[in-house]
PDB file of N, CA and C in Angstrom:
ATOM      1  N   UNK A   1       0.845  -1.169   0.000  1.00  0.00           N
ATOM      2  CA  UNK A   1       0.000   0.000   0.000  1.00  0.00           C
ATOM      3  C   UNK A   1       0.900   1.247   0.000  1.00  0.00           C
ATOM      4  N   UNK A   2       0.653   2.036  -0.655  1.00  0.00           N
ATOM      5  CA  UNK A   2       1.458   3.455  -0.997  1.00  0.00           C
ATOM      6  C   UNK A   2       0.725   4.331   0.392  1.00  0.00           C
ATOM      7  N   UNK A   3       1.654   4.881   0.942  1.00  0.00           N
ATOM      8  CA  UNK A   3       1.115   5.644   2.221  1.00  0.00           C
ATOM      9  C   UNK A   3       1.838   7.184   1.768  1.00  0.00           C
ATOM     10  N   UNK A   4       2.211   7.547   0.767  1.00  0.00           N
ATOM     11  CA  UNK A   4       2.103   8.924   0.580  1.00  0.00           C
ATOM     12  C   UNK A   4       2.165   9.454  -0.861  1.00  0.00           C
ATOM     13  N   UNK A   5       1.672  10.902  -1.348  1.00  0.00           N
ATOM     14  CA  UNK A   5       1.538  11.175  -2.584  1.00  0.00           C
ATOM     15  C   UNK A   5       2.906  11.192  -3.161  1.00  0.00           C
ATOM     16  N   UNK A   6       3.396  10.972  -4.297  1.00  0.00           N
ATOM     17  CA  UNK A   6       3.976  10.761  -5.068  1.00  0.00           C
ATOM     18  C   UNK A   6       4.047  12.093  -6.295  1.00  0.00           C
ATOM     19  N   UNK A   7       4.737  12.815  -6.326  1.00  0.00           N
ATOM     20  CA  UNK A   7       4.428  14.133  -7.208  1.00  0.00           C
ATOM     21  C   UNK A   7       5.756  14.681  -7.827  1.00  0.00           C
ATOM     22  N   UNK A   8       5.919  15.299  -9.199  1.00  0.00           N
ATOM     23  CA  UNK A   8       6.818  15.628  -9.632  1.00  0.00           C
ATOM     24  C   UNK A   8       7.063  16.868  -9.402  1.00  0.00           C
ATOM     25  N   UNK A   9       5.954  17.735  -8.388  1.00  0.00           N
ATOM     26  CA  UNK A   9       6.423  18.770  -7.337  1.00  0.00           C
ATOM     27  C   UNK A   9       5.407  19.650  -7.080  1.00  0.00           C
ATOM     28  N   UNK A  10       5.536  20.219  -5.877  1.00  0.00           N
ATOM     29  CA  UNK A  10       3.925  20.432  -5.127  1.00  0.00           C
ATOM     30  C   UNK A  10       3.350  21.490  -4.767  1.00  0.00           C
ATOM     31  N   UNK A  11       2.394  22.374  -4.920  1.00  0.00           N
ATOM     32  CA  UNK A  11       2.138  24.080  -5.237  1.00  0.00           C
ATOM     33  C   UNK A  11       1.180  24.516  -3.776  1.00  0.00           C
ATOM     34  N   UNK A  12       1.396  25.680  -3.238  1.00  0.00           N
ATOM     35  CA  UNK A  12       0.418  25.873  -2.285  1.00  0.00           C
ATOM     36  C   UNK A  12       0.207  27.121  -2.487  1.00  0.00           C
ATOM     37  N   UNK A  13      -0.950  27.387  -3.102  1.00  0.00           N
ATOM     38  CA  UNK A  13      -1.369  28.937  -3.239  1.00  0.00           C
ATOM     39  C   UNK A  13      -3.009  29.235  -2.187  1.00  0.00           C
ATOM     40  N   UNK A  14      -2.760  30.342  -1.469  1.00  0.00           N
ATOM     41  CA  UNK A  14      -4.157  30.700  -0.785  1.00  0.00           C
ATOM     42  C   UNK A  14      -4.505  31.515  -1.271  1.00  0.00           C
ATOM     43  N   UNK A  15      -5.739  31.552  -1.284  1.00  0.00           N
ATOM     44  CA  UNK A  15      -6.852  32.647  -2.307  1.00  0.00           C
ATOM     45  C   UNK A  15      -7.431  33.195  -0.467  1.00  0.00           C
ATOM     46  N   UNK A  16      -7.144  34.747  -0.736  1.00  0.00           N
ATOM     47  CA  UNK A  16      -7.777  34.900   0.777  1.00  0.00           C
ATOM     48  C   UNK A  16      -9.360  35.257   0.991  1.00  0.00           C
ATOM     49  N   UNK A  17     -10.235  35.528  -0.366  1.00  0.00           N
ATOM     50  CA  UNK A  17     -11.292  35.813  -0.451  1.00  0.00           C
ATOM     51  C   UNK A  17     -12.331  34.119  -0.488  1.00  0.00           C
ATOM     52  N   UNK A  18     -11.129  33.394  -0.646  1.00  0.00           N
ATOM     53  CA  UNK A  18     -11.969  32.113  -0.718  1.00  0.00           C
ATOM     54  C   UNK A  18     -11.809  31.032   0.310  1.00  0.00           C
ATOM     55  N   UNK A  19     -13.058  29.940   0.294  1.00  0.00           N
ATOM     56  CA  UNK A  19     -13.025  29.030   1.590  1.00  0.00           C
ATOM     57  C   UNK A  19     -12.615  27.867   0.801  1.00  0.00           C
ATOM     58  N   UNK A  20     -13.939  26.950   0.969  1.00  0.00           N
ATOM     59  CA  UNK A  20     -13.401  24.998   0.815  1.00  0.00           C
ATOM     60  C   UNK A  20     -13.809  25.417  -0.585  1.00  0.00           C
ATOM     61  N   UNK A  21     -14.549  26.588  -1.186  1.00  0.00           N
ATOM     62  CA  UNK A  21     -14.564  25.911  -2.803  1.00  0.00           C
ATOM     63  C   UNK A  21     -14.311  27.094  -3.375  1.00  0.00           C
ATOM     64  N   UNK A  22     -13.091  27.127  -3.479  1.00  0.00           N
ATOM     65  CA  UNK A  22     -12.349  27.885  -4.096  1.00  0.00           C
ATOM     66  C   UNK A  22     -12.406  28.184  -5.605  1.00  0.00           C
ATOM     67  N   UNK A  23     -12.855  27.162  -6.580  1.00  0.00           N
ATOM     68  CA  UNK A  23     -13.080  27.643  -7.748  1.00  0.00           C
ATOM     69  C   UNK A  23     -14.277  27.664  -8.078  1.00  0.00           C
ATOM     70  N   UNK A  24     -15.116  27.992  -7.060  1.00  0.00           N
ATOM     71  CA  UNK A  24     -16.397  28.650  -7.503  1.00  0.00           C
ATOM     72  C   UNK A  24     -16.624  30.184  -6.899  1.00  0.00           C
ATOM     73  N   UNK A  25     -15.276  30.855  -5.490  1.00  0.00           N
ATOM     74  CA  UNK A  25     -15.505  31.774  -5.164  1.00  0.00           C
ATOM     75  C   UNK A  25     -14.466  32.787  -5.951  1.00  0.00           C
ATOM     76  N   UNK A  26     -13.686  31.483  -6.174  1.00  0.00           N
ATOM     77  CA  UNK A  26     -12.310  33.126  -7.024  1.00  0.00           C
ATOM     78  C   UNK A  26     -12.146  31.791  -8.701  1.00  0.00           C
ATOM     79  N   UNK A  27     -12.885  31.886  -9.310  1.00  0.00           N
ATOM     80  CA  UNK A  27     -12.669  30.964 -10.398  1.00  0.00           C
ATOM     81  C   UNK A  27     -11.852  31.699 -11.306  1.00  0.00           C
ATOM     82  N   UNK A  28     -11.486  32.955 -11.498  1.00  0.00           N
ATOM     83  CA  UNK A  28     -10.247  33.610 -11.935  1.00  0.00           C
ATOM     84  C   UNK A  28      -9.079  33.418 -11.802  1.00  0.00           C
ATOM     85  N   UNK A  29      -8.893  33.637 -10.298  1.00  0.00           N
ATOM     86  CA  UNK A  29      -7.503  33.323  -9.225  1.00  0.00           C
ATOM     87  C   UNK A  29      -7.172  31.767  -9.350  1.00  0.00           C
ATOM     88  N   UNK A  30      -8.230  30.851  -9.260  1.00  0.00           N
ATOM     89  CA  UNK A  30      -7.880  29.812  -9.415  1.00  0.00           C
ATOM     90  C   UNK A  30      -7.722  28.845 -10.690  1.00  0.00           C
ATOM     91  N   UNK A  31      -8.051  29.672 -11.392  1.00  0.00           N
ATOM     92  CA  UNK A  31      -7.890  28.640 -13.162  1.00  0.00           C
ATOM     93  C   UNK A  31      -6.550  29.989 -13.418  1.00  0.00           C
ATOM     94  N   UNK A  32      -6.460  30.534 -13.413  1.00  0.00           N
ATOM     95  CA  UNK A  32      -4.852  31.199 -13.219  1.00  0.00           C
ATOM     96  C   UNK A  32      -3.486  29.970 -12.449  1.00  0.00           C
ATOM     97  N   UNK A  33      -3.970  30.200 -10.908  1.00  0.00           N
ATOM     98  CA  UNK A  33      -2.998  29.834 -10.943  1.00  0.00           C
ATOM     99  C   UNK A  33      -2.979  28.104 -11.778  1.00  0.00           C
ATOM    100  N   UNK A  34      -3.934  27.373 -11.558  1.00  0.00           N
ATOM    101  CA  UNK A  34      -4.125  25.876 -12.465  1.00  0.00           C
ATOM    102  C   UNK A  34      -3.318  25.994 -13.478  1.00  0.00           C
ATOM    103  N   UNK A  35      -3.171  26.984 -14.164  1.00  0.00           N
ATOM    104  CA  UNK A  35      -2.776  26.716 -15.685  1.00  0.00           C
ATOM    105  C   UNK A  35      -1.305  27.087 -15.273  1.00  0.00           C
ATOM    106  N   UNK A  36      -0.599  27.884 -14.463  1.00  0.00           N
ATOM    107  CA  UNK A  36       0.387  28.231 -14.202  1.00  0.00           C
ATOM    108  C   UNK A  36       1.088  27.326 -13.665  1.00  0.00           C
ATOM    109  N   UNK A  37       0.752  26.227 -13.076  1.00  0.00           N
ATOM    110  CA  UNK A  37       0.896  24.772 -12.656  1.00  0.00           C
ATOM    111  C   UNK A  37       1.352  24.065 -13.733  1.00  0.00           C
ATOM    112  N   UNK A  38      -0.027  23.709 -14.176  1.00  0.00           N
ATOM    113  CA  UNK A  38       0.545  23.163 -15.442  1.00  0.00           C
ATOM    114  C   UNK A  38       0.993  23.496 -16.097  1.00  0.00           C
ATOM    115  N   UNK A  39       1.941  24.770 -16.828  1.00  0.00           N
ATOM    116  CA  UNK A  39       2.721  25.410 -17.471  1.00  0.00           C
ATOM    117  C   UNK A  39       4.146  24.802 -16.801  1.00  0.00           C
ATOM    118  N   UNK A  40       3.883  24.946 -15.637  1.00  0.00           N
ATOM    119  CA  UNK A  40       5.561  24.947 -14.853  1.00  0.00           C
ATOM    120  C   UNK A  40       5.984  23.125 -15.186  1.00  0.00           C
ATOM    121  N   UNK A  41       4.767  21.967 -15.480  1.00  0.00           N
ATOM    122  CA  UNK A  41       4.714  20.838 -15.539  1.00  0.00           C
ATOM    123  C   UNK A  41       5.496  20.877 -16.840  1.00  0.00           C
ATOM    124  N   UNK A  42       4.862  21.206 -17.950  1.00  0.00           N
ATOM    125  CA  UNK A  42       5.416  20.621 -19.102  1.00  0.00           C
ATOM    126  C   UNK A  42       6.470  21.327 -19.844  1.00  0.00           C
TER     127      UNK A  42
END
């Protein structure tokens, strides 16, 4: 059994206007940074 995530590297951004659902309160801020993620991936 795998007991921890496994990642080719790991992002922590806080949105301070937002709570648990974050891409429905800042869906700007957060499909920003998403794509900026995946930019840094490939």
């Amino acid at each position: 059994m795998v007991r921890s995530l496994q990642s080719p590297a790991k992002h922590l951004k806080v949105l301070d206007d937002a709570g648990h659902l974050n891409l429905y309160e800042e869906p700007e801020r957060f499909i920003a940074f998403m794509d900026a993620v995946r930019a840094s991936l490939t």
